[in-house]
Protein backbone atom coordinates (compact mmCIF):
# COMPACT_ATOMS: atom_id res chain seq x y z
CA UNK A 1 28.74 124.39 12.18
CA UNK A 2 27.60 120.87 10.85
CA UNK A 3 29.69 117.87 12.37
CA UNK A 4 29.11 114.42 11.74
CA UNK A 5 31.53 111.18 12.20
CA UNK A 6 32.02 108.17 10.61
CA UNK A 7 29.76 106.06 12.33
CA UNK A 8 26.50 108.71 10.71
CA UNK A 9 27.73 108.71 7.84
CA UNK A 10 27.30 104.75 7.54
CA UNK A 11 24.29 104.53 8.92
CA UNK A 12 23.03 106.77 6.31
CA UNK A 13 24.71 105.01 3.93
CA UNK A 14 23.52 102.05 4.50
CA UNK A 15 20.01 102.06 3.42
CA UNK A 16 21.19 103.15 0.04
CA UNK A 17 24.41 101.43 -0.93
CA UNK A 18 23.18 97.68 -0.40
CA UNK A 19 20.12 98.31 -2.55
CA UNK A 20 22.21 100.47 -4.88
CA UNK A 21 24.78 97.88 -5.67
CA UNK A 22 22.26 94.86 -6.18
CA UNK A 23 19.96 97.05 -8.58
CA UNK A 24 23.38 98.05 -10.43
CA UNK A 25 24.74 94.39 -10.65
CA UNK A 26 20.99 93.37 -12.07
CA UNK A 27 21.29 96.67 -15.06
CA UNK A 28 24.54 94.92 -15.80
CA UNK A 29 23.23 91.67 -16.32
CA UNK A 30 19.83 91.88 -17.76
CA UNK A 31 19.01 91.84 -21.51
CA UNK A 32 18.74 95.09 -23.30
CA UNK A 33 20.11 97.48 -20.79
CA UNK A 34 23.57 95.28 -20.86
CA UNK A 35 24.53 95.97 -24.15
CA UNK A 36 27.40 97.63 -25.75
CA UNK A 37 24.72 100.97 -27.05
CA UNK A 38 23.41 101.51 -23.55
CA UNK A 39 25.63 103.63 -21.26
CA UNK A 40 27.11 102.91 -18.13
CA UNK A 41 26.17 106.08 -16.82
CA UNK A 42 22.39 105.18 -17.65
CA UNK A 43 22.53 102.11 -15.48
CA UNK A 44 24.18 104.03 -12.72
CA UNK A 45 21.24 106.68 -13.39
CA UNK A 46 18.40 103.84 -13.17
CA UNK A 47 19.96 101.61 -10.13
CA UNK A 48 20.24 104.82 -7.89
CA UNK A 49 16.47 106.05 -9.61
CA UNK A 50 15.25 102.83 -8.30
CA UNK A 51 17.15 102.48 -4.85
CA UNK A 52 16.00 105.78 -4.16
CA UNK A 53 12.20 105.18 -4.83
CA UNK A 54 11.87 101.71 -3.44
CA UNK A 55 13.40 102.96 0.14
CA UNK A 56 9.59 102.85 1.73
CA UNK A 57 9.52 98.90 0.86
CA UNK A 58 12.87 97.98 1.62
CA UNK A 59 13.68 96.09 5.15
CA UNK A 60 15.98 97.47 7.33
CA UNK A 61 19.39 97.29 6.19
CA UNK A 62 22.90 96.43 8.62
CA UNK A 63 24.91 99.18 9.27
CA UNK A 64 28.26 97.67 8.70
CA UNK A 65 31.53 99.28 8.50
CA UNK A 66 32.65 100.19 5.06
CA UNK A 67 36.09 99.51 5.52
CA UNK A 68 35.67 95.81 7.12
CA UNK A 69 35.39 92.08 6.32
CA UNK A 70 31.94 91.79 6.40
CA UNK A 71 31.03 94.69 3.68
CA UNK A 72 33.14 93.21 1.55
CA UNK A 73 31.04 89.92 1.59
CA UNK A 74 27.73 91.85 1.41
CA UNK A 75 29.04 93.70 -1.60
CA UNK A 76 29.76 89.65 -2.67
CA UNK A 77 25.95 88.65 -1.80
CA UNK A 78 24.46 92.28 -3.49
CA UNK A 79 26.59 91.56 -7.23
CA UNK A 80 25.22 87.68 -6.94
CA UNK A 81 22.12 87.80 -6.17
CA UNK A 82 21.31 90.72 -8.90
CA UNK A 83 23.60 89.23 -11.13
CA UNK A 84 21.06 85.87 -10.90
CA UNK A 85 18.24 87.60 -11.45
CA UNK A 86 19.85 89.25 -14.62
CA UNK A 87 20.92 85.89 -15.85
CA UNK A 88 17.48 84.45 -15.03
CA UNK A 89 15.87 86.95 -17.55
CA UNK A 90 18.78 86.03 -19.97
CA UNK A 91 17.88 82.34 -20.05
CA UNK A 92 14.16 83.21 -20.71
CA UNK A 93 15.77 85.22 -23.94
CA UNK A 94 18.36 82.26 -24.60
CA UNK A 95 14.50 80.13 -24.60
CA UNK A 96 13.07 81.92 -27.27
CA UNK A 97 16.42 81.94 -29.47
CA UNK A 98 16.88 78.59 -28.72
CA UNK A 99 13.87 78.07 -30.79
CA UNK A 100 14.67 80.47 -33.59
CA UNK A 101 17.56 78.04 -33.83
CA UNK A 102 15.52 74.86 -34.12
CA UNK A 103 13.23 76.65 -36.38
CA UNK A 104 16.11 77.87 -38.71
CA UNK A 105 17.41 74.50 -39.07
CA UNK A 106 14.57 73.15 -40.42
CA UNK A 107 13.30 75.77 -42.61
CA UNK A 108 17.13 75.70 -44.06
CA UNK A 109 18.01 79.19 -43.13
CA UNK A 110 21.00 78.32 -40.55
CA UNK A 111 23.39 78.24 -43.46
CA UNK A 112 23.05 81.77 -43.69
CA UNK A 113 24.85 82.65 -40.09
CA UNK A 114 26.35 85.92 -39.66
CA UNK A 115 28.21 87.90 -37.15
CA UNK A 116 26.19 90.47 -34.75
CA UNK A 117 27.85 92.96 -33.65
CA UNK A 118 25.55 93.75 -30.78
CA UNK A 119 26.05 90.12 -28.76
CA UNK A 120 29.36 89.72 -30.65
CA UNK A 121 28.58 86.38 -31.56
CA UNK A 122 27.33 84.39 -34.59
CA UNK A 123 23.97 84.55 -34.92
CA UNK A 124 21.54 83.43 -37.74
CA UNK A 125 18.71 85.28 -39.48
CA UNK A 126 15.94 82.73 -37.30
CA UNK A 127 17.09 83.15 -33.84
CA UNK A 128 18.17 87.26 -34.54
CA UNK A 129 14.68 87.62 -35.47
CA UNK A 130 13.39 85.73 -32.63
CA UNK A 131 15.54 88.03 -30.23
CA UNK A 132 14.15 91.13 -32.02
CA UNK A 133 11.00 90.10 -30.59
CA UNK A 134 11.38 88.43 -27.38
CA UNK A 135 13.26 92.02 -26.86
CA UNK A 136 10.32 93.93 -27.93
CA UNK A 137 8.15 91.24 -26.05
CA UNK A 138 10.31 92.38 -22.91
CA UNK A 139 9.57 95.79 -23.12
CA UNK A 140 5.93 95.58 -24.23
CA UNK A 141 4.69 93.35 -22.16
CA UNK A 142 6.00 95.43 -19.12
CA UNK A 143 8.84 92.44 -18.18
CA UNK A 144 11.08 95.36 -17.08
CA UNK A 145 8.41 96.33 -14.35
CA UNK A 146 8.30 92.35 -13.55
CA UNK A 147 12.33 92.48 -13.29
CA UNK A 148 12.25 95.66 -10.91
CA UNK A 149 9.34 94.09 -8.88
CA UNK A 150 11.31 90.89 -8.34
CA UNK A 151 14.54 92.93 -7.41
CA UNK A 152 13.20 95.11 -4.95
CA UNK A 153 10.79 92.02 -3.24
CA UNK A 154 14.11 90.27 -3.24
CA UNK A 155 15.52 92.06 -0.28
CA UNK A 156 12.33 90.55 1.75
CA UNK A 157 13.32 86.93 0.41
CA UNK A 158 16.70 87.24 0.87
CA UNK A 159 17.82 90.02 3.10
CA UNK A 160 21.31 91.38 3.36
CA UNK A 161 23.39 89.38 5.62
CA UNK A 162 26.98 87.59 5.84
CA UNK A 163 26.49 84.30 3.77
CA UNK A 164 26.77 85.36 -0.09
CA UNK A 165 25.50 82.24 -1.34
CA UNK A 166 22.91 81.15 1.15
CA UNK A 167 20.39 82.30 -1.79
CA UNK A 168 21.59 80.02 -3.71
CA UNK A 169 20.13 76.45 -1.65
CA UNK A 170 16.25 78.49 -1.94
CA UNK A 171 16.92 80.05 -5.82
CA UNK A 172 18.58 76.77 -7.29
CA UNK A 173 19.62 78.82 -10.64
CA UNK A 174 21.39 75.18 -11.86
CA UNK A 175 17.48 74.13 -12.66
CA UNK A 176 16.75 76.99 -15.01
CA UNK A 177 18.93 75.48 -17.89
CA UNK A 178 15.83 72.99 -18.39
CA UNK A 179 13.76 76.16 -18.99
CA UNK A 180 15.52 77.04 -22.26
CA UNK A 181 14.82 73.56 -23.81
CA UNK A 182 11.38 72.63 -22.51
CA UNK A 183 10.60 76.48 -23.61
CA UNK A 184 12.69 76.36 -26.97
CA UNK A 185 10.71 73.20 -28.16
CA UNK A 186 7.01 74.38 -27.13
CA UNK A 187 7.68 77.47 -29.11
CA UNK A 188 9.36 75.55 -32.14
CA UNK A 189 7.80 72.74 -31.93
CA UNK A 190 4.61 73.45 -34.14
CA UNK A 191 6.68 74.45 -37.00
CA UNK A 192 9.28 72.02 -36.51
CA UNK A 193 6.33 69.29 -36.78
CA UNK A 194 4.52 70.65 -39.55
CA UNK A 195 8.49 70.87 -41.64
CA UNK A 196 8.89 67.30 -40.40
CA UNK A 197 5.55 66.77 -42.39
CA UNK A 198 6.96 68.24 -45.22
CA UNK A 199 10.21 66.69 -45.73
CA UNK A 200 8.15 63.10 -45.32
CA UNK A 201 6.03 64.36 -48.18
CA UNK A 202 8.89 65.53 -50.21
CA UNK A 203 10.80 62.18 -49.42
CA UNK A 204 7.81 60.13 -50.70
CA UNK A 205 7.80 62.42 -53.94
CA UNK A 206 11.10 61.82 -54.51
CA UNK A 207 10.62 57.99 -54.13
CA UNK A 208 7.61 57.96 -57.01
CA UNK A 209 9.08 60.30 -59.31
CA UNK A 210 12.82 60.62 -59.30
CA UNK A 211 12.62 62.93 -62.33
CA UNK A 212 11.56 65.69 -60.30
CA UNK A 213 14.55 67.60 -59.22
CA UNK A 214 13.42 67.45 -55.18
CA UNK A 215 16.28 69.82 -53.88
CA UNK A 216 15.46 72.46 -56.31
CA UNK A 217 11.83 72.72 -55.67
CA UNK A 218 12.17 70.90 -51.94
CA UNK A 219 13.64 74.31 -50.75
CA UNK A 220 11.13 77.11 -51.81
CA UNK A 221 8.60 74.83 -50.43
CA UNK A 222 9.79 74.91 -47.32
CA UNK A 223 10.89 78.25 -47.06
CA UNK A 224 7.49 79.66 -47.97
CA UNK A 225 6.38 76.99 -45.46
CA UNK A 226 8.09 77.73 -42.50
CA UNK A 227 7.48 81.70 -43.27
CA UNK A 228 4.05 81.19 -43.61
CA UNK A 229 4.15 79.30 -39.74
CA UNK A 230 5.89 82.28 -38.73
CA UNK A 231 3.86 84.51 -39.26
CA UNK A 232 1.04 82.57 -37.40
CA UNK A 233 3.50 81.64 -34.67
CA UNK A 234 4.79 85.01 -33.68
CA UNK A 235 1.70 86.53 -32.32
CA UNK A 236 1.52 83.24 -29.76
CA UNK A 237 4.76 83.88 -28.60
CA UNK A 238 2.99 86.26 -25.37
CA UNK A 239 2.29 83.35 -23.36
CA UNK A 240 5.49 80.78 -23.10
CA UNK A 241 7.22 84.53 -22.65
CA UNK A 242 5.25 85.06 -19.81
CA UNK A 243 4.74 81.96 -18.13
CA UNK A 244 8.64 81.50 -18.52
CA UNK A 245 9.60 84.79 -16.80
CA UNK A 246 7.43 84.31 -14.33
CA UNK A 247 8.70 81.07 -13.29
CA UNK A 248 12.40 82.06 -13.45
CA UNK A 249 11.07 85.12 -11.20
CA UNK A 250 9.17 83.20 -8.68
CA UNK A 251 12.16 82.55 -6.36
CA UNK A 252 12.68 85.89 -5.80
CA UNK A 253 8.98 87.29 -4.96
């Protein structure tokens, strides 16, 4: 007959639980795999995939008692920390719309906003666009194997203990919100300037010849303007994705 107590069955809980519940709190976090059409039962499939496969890499973990004190602030530290790294990838997505935004604006398109049901929030045709890609960017560019990296190095750089938010002093997630400006305007910020360009030509038209009905013809031009960038823009939009992510990811490597 097989006996064990309760003292096995944590320790053999232990190296999977930790893990488990930071890899979770990241699924629920991170763009793409938190949304509404995703299950919860896939997230729960792909933390315990992951928790299982990354055991060989993984420190060792504290054997604490389930029922005490001190699990329930490493259950704290575990939904933080992966919940940071989530967000971290979110702001690097927030970047990118950001400058689907600033783009919009310009080219005149933010007037037609509309409500997406996936985010449940207003978006506008620009910055939906811009997250269709910077989601497809995500996945192409392997950022989910990036993500999974940084989660699983993360228990090296900051290792399950009592102090929830010691992470916090070496991560410093209050800097990122920088990011999504400084990365919004490099990616806008050739259109933006070449629309600026525009609009000074079409003022100056305006000025010499106010027969010319400017706001009839000033829109087209633009439009078919700021398309036209677009379509030259998109393709560069590999390497502020990139460099981005892996700044936001460096803390936890």
């Amino acid at each position: 007959m097989i006996t064990f107590n309760e003292a096995q069955l944590t320790a053999w809980l232990s190296p999977l639980i930790w893990p488990f519940i930071r890899v979770l709190a990241l699924f629920s976090a991170l763009p793409i795999f938190n949304r509404r059409n995703v299950p919860l039962r896939i997230r729960i499939a792909l933390a315990a995939f992951i928790t299982a496969t990354a055991q060989a890499s993984l420190p060792e973990m504290p054997v604490v008692p389930l029922d005490s004190a001190l699990a329930t602030m490493l259950v704290v530290q575990q939904v933080l920390i992966g919940v940071t790294i989530g967000f971290a990838v979110r702001l690097v997505f927030a970047a990118v719309e950001y400058a689907g935004e600033l783009i919009g604006l310009q080219m005149g398109l933010n007037f037609a906003g509309f409500f997406d049901p996936v985010s449940a929030t207003q978006s506008t045709p620009a910055a939906s666009f811009f997250a269709t890609m910077v989601a497809w960017l995500f996945i192409a560019l392997n950022g989910h194997l990036i993500v999974i990296s940084a989660v699983v190095n993360s228990f090296q750089v900051f290792p399950v203990g009592p102090e929830p938010f010691a992470f916090l002093r070496q991560a410093q997630p209050h800097r990122w919100g920088a990011e999504i400006f400084a990365t919004g305007l490099w990616i806008a910020l050739p259109i933006v300037t070449m629309l600026l360009f525009v609009n000074l030509v079409l003022g100056f038209i305006s000025r010499v010849a106010p027969q010319i009905q400017i706001f009839a013809i000033g829109f087209p031009i633009t439009l078919g303007l700021g398309l036209a960038g677009l379509y030259y823009i998109v393709p560069a939009l590999q390497q502020p994705f990139i460099v981005t992510l892996d700044k936001v990811m460096a803390p936890f490597r």
